[in-house]
PDB file of N, CA and C in Angstrom:
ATOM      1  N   UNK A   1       6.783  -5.361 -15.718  1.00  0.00           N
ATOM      2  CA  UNK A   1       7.760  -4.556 -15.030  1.00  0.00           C
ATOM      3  C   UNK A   1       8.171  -5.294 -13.751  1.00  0.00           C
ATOM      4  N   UNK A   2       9.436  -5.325 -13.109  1.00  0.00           N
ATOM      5  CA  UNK A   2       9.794  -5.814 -12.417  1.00  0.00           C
ATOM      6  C   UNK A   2       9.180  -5.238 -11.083  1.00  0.00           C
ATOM      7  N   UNK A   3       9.342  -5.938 -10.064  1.00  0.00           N
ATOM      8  CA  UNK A   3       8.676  -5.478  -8.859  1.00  0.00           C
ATOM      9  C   UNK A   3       9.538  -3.890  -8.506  1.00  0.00           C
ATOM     10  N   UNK A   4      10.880  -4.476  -7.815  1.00  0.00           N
ATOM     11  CA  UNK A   4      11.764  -3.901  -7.927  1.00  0.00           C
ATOM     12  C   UNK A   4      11.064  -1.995  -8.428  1.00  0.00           C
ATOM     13  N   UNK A   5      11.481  -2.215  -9.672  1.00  0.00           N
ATOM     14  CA  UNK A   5      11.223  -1.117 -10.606  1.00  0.00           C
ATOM     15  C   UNK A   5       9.840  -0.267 -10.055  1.00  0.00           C
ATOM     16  N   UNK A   6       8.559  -1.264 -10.150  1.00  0.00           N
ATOM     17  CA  UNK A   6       7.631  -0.591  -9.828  1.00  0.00           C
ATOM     18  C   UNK A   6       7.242  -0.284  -7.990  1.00  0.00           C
ATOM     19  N   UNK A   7       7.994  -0.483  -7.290  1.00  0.00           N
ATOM     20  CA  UNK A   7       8.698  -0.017  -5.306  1.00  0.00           C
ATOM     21  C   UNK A   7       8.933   1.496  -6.055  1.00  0.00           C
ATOM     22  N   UNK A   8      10.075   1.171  -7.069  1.00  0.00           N
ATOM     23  CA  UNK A   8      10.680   2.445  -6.825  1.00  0.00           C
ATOM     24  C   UNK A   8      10.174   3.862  -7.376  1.00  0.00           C
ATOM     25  N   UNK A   9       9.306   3.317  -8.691  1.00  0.00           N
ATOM     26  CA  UNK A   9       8.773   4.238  -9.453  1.00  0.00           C
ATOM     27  C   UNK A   9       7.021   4.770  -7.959  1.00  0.00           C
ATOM     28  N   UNK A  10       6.912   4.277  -7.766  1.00  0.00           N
ATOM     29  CA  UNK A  10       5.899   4.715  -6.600  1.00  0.00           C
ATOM     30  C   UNK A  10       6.467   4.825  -5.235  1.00  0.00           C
ATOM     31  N   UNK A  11       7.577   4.866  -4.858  1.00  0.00           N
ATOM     32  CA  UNK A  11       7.964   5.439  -3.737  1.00  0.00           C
ATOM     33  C   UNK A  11       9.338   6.134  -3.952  1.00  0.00           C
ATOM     34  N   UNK A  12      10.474   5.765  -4.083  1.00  0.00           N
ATOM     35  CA  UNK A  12      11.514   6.431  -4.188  1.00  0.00           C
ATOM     36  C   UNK A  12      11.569   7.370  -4.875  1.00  0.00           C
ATOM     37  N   UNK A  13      11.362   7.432  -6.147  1.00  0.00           N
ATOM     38  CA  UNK A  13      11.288   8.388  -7.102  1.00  0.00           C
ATOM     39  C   UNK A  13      10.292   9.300  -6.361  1.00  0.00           C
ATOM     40  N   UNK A  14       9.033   9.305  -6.460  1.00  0.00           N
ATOM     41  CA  UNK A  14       8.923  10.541  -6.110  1.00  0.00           C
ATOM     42  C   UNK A  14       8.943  11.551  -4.537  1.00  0.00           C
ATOM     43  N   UNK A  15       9.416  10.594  -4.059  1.00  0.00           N
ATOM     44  CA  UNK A  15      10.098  11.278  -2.837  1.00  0.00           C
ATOM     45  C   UNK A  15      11.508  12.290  -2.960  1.00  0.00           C
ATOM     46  N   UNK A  16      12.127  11.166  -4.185  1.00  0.00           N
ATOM     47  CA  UNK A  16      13.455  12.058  -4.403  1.00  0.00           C
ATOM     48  C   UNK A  16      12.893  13.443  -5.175  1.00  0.00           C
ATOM     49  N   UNK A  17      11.784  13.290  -6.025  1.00  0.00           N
ATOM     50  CA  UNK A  17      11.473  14.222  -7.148  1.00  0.00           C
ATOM     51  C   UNK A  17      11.122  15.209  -6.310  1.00  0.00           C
ATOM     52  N   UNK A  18       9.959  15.170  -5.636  1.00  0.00           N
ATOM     53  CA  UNK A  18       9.123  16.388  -4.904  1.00  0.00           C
ATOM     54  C   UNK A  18       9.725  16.801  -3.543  1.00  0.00           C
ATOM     55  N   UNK A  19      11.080  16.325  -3.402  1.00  0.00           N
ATOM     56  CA  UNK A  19      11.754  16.318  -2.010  1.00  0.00           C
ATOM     57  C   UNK A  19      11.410  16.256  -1.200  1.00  0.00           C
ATOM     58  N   UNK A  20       9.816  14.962  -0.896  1.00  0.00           N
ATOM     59  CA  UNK A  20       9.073  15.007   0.415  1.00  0.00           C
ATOM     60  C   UNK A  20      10.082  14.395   1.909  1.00  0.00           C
ATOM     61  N   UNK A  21      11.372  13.910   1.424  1.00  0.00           N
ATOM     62  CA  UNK A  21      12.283  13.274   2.905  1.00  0.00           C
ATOM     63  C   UNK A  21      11.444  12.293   3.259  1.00  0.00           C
ATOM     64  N   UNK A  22      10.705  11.519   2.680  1.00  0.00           N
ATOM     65  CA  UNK A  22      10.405  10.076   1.798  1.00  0.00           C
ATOM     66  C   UNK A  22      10.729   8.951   0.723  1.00  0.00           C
ATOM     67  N   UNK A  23      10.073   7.973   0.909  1.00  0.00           N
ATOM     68  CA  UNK A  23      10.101   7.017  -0.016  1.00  0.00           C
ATOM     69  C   UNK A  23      11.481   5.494   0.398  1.00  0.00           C
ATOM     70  N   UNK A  24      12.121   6.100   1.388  1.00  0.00           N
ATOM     71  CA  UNK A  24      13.181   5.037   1.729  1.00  0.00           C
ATOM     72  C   UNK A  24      13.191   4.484   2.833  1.00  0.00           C
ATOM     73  N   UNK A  25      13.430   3.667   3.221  1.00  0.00           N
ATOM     74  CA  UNK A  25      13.521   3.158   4.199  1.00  0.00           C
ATOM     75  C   UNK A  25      14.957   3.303   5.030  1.00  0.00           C
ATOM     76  N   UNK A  26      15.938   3.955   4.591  1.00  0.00           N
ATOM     77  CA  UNK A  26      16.856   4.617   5.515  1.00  0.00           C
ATOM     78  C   UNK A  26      16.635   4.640   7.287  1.00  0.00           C
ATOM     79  N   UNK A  27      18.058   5.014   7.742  1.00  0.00           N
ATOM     80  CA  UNK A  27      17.867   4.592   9.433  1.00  0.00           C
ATOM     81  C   UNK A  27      17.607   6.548   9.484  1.00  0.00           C
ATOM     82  N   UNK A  28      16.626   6.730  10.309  1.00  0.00           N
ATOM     83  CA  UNK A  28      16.367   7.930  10.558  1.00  0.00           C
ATOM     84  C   UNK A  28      14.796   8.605   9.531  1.00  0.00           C
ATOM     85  N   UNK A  29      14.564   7.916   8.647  1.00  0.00           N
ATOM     86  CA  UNK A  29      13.521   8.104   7.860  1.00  0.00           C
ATOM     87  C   UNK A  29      12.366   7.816   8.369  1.00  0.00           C
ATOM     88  N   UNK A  30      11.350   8.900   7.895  1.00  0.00           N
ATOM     89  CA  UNK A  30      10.218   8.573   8.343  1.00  0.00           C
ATOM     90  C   UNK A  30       9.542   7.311   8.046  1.00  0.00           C
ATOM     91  N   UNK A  31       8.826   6.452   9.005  1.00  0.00           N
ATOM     92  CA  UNK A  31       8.030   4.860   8.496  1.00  0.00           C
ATOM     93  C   UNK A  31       6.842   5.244   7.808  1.00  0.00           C
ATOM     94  N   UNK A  32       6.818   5.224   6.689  1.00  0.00           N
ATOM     95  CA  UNK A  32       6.283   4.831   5.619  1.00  0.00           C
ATOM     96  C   UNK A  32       6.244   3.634   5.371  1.00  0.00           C
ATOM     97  N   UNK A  33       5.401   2.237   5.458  1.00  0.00           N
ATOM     98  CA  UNK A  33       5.523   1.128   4.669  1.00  0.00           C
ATOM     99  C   UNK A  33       4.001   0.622   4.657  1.00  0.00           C
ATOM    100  N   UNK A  34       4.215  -0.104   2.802  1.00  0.00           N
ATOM    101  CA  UNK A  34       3.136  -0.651   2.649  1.00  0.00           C
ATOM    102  C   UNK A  34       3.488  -2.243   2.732  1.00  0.00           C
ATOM    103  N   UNK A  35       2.600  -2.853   2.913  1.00  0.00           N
ATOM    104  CA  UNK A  35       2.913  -4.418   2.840  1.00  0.00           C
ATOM    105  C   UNK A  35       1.912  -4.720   1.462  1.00  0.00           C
ATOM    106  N   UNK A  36       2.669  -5.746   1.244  1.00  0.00           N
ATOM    107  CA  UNK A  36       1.588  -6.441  -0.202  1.00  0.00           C
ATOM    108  C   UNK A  36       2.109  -7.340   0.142  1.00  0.00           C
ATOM    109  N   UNK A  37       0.705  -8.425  -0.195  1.00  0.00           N
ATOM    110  CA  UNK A  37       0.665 -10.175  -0.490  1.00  0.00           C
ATOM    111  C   UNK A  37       0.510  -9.601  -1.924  1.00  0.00           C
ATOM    112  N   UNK A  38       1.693 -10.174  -2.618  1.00  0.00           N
ATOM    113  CA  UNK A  38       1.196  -9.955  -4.531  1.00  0.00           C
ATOM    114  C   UNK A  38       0.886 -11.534  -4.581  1.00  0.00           C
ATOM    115  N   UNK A  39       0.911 -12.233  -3.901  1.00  0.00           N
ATOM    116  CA  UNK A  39      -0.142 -13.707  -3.952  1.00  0.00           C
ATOM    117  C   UNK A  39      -1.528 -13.825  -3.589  1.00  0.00           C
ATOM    118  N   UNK A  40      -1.664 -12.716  -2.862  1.00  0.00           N
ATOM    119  CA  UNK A  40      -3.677 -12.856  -2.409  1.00  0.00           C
ATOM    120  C   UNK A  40      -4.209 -12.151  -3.684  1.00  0.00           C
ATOM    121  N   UNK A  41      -5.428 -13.203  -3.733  1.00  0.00           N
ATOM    122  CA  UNK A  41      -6.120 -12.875  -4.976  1.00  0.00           C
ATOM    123  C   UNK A  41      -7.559 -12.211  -4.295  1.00  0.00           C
ATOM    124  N   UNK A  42      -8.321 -11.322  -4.497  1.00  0.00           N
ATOM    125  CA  UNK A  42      -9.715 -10.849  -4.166  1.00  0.00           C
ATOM    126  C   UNK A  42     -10.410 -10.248  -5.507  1.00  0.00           C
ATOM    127  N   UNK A  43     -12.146 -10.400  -4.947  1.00  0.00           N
ATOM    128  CA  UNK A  43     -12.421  -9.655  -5.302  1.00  0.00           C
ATOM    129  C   UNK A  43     -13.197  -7.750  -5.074  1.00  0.00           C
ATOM    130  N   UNK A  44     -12.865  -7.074  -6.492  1.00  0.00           N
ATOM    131  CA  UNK A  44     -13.376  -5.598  -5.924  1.00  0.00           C
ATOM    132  C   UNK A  44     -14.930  -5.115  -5.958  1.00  0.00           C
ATOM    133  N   UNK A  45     -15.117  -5.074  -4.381  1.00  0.00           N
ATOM    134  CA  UNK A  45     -16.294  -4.671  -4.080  1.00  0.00           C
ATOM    135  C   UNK A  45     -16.379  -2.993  -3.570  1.00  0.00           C
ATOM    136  N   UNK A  46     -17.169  -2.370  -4.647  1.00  0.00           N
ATOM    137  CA  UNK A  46     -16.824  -0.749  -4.432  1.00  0.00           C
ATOM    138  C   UNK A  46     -17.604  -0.523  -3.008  1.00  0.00           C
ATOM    139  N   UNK A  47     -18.267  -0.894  -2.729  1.00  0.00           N
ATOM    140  CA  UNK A  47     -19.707  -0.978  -1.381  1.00  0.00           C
ATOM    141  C   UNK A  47     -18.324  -1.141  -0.015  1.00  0.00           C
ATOM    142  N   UNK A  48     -16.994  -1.953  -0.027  1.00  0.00           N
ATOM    143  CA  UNK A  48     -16.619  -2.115   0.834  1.00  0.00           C
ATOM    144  C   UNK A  48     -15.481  -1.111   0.836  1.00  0.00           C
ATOM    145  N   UNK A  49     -15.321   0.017  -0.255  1.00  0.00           N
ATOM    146  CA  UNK A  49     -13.968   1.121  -0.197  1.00  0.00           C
ATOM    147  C   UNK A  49     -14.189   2.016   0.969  1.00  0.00           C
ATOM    148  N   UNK A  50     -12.957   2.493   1.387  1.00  0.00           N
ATOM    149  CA  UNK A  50     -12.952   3.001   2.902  1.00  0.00           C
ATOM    150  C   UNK A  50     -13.227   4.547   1.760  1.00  0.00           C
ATOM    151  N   UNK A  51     -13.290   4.841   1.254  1.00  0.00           N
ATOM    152  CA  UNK A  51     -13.112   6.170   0.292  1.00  0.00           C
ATOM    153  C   UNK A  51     -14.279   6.626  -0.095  1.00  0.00           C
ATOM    154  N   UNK A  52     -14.304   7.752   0.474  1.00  0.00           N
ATOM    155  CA  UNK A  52     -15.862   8.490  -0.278  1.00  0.00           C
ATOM    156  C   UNK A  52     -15.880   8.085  -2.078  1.00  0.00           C
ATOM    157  N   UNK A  53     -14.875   8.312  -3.042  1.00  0.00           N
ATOM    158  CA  UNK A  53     -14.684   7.445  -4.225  1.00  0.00           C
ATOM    159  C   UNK A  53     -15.136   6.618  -4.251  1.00  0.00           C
ATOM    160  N   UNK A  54     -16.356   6.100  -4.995  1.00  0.00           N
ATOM    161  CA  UNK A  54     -16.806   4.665  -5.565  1.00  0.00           C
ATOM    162  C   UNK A  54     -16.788   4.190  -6.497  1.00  0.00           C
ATOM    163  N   UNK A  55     -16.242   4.926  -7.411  1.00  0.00           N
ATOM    164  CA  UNK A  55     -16.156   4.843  -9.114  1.00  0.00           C
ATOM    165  C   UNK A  55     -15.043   3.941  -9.173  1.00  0.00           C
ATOM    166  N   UNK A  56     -15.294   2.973  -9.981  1.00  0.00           N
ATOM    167  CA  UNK A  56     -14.210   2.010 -10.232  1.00  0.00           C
ATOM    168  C   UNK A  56     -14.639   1.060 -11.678  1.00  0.00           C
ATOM    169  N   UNK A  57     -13.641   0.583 -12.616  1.00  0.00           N
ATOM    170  CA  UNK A  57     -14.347  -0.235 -13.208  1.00  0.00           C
ATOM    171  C   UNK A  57     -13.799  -1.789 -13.165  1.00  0.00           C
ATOM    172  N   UNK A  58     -13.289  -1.295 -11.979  1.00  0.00           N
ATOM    173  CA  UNK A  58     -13.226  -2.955 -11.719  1.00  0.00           C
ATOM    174  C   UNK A  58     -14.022  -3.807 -10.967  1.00  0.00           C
ATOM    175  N   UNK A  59     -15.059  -3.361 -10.593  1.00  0.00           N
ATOM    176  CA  UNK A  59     -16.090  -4.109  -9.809  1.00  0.00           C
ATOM    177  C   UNK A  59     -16.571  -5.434  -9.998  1.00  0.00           C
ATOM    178  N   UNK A  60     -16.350  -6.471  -8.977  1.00  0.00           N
ATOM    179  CA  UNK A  60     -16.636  -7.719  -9.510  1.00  0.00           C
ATOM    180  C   UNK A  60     -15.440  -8.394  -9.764  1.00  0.00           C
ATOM    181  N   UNK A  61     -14.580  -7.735 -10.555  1.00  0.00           N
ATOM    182  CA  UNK A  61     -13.549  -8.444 -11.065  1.00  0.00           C
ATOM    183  C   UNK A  61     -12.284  -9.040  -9.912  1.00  0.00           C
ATOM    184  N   UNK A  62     -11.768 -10.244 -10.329  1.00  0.00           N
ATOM    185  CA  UNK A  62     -10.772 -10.922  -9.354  1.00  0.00           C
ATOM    186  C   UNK A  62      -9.333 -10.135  -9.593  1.00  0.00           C
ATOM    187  N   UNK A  63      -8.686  -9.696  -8.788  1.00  0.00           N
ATOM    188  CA  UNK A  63      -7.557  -9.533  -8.723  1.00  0.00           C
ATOM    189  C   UNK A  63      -6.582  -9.861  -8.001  1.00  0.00           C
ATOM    190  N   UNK A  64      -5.300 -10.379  -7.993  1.00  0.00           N
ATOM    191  CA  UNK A  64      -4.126 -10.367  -7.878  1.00  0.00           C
ATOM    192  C   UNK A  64      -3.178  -9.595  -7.404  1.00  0.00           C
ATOM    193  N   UNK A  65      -2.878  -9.733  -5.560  1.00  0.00           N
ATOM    194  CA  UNK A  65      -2.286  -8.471  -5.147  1.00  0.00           C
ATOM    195  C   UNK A  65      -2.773  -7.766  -4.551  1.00  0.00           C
ATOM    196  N   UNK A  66      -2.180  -7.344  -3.059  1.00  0.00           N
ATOM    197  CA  UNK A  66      -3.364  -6.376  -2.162  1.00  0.00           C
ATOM    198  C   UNK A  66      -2.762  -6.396  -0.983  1.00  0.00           C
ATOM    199  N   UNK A  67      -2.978  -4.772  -0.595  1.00  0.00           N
ATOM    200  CA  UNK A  67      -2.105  -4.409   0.132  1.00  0.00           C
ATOM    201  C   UNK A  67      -2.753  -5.029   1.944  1.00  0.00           C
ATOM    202  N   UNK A  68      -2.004  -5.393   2.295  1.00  0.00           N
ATOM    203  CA  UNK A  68      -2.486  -5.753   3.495  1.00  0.00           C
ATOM    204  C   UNK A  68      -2.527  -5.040   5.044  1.00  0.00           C
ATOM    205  N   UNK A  69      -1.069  -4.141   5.472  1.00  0.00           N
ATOM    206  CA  UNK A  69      -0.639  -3.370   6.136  1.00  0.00           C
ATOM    207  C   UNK A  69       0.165  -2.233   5.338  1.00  0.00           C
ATOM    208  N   UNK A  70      -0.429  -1.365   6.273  1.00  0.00           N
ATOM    209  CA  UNK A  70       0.021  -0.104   5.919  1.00  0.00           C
ATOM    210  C   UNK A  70       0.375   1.003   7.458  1.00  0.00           C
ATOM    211  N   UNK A  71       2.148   1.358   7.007  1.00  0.00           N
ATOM    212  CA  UNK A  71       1.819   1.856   8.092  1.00  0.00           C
ATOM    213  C   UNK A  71       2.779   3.654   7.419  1.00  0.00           C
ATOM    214  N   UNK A  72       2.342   4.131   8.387  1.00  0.00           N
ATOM    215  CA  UNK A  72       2.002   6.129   8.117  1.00  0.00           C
ATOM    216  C   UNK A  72       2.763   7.014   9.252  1.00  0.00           C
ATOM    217  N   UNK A  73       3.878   7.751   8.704  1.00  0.00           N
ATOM    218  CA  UNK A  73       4.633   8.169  10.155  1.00  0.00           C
ATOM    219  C   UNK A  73       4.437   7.522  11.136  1.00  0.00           C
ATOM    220  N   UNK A  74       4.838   6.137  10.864  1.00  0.00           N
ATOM    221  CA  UNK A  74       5.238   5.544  11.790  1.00  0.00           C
ATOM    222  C   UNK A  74       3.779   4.307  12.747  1.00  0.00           C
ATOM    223  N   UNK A  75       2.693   4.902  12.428  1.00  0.00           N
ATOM    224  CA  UNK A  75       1.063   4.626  13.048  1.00  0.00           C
ATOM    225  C   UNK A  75       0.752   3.622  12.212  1.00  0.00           C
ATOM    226  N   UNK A  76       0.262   2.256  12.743  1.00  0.00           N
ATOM    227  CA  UNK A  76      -0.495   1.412  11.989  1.00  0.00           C
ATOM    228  C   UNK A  76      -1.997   2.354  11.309  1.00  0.00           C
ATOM    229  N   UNK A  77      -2.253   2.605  10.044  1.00  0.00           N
ATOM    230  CA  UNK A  77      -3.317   3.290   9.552  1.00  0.00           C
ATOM    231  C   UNK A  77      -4.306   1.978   8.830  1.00  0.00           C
ATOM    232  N   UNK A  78      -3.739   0.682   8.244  1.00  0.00           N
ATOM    233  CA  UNK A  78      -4.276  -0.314   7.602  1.00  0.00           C
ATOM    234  C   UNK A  78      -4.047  -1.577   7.948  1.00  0.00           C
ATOM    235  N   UNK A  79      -4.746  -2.018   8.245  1.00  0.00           N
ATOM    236  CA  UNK A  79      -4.506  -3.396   8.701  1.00  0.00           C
ATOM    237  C   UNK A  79      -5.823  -4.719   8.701  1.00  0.00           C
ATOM    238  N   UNK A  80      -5.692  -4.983   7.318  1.00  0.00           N
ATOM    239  CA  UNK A  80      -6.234  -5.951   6.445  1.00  0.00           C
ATOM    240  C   UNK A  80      -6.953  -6.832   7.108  1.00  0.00           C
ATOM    241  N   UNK A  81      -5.886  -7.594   8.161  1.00  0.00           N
ATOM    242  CA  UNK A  81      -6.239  -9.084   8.791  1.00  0.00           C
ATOM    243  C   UNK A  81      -6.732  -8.849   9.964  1.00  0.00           C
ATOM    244  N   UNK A  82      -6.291  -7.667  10.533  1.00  0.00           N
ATOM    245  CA  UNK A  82      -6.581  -6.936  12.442  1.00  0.00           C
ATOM    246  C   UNK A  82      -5.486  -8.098  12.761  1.00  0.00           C
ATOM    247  N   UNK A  83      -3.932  -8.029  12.054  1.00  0.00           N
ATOM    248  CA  UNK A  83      -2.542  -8.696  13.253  1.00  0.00           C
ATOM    249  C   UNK A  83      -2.508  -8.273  13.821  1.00  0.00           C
ATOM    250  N   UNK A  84      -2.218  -6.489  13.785  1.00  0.00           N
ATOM    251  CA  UNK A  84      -1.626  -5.994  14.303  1.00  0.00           C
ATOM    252  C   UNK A  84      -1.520  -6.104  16.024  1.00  0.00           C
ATOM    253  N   UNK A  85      -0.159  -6.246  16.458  1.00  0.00           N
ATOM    254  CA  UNK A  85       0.049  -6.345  17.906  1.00  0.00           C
ATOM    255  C   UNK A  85      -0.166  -7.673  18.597  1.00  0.00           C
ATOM    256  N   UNK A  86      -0.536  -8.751  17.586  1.00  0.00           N
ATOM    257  CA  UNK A  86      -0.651 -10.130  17.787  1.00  0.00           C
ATOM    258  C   UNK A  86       0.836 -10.767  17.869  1.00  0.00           C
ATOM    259  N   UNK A  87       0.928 -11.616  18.901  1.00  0.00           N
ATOM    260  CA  UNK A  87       2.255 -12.651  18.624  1.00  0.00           C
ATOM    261  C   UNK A  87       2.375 -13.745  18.627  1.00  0.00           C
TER     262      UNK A  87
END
């Protein structure tokens, strides 16, 4: 699936669907954004999830892709590398 396609199927769409006044990046919209390196490769270690959830069956395994920054009405909430506010 194209990148494209899968942005929209996890953000636009269902912002438009559930009418949260999300998912776009419009001037006046709330900041919502995720960042992805779809070039960093890691691996998943359940011991290091910020999430009471530990169940996974990807443990161990290398993957491709990972979100690095994340930011939440507007608030840095994720931040992978600790940039944030670096210049």
């Amino acid at each position: 699936m194209p990148l494209r396609e899968v942005v929209d199927r996890m953000s636009f769409f269902p912002g438009k669907y559930f009418q949260l006044g999300r998912g776009t990046l419009a001037v006046g919209a709330v900041a919502d954004v995720t960042v992805l390196d779809i070039g960093r490769t890691w691996s998943v270690k359940k011991a290091e999830f910020r999430s009471l959830g530990k169940n996974t069956p990807f443990e161990g395994r290398e993957l491709k892709g990972r979100a690095v920054f994340t930011i939440v009405d507007g608030k840095i909430r994720h931040d992978l590398d600790g940039r944030a506010g670096r210049t």
